[in-house]
N, C-alpha and C. Protein backbone atom coordinates (compact mmCIF):
# COMPACT_ATOMS: atom_id res chain seq x y z
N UNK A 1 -32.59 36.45 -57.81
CA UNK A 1 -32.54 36.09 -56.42
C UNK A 1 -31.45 35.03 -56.25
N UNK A 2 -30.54 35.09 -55.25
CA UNK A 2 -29.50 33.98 -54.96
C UNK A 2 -30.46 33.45 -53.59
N UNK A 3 -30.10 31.95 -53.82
CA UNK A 3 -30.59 31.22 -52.29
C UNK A 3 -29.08 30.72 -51.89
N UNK A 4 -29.39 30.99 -50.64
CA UNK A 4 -28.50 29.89 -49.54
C UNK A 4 -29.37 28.66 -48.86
N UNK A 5 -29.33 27.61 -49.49
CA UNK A 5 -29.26 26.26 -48.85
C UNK A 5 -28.84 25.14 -47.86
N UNK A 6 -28.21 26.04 -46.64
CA UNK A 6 -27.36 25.12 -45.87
C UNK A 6 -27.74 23.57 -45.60
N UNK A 7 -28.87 23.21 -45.47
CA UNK A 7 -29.51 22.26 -44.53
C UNK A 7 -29.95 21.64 -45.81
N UNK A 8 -29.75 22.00 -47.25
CA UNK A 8 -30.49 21.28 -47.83
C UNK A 8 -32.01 20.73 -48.20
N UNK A 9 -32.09 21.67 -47.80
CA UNK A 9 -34.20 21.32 -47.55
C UNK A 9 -34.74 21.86 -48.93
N UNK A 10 -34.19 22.78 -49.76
CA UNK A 10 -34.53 23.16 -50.97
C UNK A 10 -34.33 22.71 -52.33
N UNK A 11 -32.89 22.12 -52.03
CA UNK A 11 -32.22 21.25 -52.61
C UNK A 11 -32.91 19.93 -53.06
N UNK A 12 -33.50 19.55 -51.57
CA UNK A 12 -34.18 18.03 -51.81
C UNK A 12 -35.95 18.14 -52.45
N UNK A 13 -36.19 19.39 -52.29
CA UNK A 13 -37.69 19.35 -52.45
C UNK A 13 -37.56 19.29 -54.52
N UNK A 14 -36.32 19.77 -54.55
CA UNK A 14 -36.23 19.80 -56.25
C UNK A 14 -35.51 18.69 -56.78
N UNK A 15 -35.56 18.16 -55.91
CA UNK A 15 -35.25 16.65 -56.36
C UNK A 15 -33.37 16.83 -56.68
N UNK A 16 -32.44 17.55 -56.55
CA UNK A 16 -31.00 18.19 -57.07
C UNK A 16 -30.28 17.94 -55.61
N UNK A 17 -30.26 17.21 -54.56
CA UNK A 17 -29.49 16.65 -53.54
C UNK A 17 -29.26 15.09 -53.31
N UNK A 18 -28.47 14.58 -53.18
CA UNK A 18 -28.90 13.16 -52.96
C UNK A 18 -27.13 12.34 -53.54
N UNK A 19 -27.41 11.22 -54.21
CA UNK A 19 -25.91 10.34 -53.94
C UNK A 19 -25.13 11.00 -54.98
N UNK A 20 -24.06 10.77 -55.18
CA UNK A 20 -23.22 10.97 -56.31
C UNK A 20 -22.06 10.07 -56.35
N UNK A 21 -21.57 9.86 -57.63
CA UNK A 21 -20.21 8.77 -57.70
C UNK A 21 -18.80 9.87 -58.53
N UNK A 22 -17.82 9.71 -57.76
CA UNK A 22 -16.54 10.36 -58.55
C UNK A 22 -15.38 9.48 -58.48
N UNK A 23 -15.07 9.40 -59.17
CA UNK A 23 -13.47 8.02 -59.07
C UNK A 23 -13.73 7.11 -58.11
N UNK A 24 -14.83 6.39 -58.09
CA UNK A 24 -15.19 5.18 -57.57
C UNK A 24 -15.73 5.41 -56.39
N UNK A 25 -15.73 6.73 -55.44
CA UNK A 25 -16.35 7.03 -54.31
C UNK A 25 -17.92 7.60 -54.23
N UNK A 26 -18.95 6.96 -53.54
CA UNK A 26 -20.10 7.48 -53.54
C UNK A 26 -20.21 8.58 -51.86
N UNK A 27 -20.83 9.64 -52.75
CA UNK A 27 -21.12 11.08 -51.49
C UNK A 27 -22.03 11.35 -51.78
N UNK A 28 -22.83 11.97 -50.70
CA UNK A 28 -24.21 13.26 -51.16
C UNK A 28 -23.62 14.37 -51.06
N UNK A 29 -24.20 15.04 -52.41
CA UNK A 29 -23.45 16.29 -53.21
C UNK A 29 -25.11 16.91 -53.94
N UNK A 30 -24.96 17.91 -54.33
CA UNK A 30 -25.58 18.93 -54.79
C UNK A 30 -25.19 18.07 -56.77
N UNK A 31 -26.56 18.32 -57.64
CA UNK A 31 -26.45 18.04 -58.94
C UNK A 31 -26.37 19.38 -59.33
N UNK A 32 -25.81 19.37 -60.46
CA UNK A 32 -26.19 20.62 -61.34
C UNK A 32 -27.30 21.29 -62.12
N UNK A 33 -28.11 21.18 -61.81
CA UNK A 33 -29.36 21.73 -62.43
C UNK A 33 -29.72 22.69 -62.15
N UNK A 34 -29.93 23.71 -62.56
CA UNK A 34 -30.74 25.05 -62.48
C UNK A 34 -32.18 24.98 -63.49
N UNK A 35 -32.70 25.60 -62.58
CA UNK A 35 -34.23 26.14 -62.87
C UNK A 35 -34.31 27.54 -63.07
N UNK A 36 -35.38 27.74 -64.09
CA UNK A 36 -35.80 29.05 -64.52
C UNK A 36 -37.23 29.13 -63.68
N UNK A 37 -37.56 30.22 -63.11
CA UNK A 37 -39.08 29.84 -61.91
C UNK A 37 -39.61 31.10 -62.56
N UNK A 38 -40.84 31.33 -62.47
CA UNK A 38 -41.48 32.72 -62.77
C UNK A 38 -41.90 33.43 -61.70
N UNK A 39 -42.34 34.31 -61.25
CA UNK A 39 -42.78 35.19 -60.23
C UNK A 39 -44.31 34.36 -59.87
N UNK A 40 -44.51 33.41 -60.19
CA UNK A 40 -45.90 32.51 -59.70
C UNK A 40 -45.00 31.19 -58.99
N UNK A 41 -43.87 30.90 -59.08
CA UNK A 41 -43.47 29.76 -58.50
C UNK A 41 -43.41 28.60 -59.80
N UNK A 42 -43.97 28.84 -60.68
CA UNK A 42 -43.97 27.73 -62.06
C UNK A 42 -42.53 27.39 -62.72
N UNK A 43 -42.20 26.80 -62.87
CA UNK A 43 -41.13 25.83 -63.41
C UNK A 43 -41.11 26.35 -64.58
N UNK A 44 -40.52 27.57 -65.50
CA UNK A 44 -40.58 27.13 -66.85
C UNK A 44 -39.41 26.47 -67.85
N UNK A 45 -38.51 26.37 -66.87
CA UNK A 45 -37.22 25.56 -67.72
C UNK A 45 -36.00 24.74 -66.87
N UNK A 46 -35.83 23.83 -67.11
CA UNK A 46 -35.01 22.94 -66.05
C UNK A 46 -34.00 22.91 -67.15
N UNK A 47 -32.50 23.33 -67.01
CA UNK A 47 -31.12 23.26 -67.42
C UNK A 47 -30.07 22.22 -66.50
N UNK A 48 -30.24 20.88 -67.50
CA UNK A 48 -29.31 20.18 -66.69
C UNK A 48 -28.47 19.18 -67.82
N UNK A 49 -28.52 19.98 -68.67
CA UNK A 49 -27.38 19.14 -70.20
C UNK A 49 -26.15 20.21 -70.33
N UNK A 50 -25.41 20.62 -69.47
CA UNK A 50 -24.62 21.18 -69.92
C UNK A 50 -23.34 21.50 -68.92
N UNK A 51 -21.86 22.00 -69.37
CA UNK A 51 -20.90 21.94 -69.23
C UNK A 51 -20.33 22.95 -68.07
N UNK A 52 -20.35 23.09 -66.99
CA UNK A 52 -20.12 24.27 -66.40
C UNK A 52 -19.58 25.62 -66.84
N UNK A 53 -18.38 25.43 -67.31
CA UNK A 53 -17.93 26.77 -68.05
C UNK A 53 -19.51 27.29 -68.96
N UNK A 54 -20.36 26.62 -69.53
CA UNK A 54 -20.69 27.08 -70.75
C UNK A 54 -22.64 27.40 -69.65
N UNK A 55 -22.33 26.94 -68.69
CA UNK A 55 -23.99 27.04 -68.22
C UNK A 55 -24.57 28.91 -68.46
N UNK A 56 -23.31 29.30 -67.95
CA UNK A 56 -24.33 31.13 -67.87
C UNK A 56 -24.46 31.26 -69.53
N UNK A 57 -24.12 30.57 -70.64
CA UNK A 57 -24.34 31.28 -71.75
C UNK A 57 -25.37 30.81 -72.10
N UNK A 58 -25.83 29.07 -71.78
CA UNK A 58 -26.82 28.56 -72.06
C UNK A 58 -28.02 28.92 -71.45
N UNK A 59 -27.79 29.91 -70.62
CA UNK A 59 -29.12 30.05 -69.82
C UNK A 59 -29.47 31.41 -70.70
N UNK A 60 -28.68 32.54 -71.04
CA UNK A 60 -28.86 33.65 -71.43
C UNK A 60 -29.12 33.44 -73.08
N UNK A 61 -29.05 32.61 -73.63
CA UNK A 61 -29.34 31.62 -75.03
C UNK A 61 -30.88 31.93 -74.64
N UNK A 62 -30.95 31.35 -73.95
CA UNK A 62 -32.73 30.39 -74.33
C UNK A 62 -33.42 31.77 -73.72
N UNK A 63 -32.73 32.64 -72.43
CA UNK A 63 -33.92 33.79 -72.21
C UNK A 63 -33.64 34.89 -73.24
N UNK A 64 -33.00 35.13 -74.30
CA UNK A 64 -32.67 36.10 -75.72
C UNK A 64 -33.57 35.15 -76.57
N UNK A 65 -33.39 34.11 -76.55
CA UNK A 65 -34.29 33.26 -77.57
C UNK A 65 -35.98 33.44 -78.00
């Protein structure tokens, strides 16, 4: 499933919206974290240690795993 988030309301309920700092400027920006959810709504894996280029392999890692 892809979501669209405009308003941010999904964003914030997962705690992944809110301040951010880049070359000395603070913005609200979107974090990088992805979640693995099951067809019950349960949380079974939060992915947020890793490198963008390398996120789709790390996710397909742990569900082959």
């Amino acid at each position: 499933m892809l979501l669209a988030d405009e308003t941010h309301q999904v964003a914030e309920q997962f705690g992944v919206w809110g301040e951010k700092k880049f070359m000395g400027k603070t913005y609200d920006g979107i974090h990088r974290i992805s979640f693995l959810i099951d067809e019950q709504g349960k949380i079974l894996k939060v992915f947020d240690k890793f490198k963008t280029g390398e996120h789709h392999k790390i996710v397909l890692e742990y569900l082959q795993g």
